[in-house]
Protein backbone atom coordinates (compact mmCIF):
# COMPACT_ATOMS: atom_id res chain seq x y z
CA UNK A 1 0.00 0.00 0.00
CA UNK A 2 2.73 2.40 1.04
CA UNK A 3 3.96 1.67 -2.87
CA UNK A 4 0.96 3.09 -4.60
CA UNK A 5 0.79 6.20 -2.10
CA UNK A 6 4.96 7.12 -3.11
CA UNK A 7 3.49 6.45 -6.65
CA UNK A 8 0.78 8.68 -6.66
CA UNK A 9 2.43 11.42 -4.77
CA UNK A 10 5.36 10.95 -7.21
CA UNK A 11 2.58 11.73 -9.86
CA UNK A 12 1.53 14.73 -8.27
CA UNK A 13 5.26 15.77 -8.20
CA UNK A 14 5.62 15.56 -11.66
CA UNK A 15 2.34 17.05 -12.43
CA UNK A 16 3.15 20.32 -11.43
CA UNK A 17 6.24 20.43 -13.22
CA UNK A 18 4.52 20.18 -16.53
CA UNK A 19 4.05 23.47 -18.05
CA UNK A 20 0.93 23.50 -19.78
CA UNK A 21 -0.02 25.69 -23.19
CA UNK A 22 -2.17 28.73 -22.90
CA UNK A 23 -4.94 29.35 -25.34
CA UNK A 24 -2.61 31.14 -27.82
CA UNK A 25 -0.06 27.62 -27.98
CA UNK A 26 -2.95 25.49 -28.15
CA UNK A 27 -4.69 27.30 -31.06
CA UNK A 28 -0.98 27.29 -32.78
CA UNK A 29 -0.11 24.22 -32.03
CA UNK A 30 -3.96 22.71 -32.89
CA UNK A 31 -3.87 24.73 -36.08
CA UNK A 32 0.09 23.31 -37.13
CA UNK A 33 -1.09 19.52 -36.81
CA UNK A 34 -4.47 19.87 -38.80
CA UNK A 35 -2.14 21.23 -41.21
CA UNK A 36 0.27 18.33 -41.34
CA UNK A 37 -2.90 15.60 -41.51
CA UNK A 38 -4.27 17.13 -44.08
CA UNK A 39 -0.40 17.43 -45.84
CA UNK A 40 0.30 14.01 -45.12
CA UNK A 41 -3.13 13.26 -46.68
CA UNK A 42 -3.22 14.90 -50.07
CA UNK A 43 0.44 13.11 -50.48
CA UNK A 44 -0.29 9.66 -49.59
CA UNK A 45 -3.70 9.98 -51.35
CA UNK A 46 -1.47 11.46 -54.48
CA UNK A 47 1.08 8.49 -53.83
CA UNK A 48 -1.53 6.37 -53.98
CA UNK A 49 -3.28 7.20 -57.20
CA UNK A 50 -0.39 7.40 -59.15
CA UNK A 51 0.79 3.71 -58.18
CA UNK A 52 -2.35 2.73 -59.03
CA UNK A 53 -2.44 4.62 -62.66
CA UNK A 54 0.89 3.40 -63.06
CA UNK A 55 -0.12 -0.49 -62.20
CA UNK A 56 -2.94 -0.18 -64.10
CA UNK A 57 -0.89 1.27 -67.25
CA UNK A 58 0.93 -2.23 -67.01
């Protein structure tokens, strides 16, 4: 028992060491990684078509 206390009080420790985004960040931050997805999207969506044209040339 005197295990999972330590642990969770070890937790709390670490919790408030985390420095945590304001609203600005998070809209930044939010905004950068739809960005990305939708990046990483049209490419593997373009990657894709074309390997399939190109199979289907052959």
């Amino acid at each position: 028992m005197k295990k999972i206390i330590k642990f969770f009080k070890g937790v709390k420790k670490e919790i408030s060491r985390v420095r945590w985004p304001n609203k600005k960040e998070m809209v930044k931050y939010s905004i950068a990684t739809i960005v990305f997805i939708l990046f990483f999207c049209a490419f593997f969506y373009s990657f894709d078509a074309i390997t399939a044209w190109l199979i289907e040339l052959f």
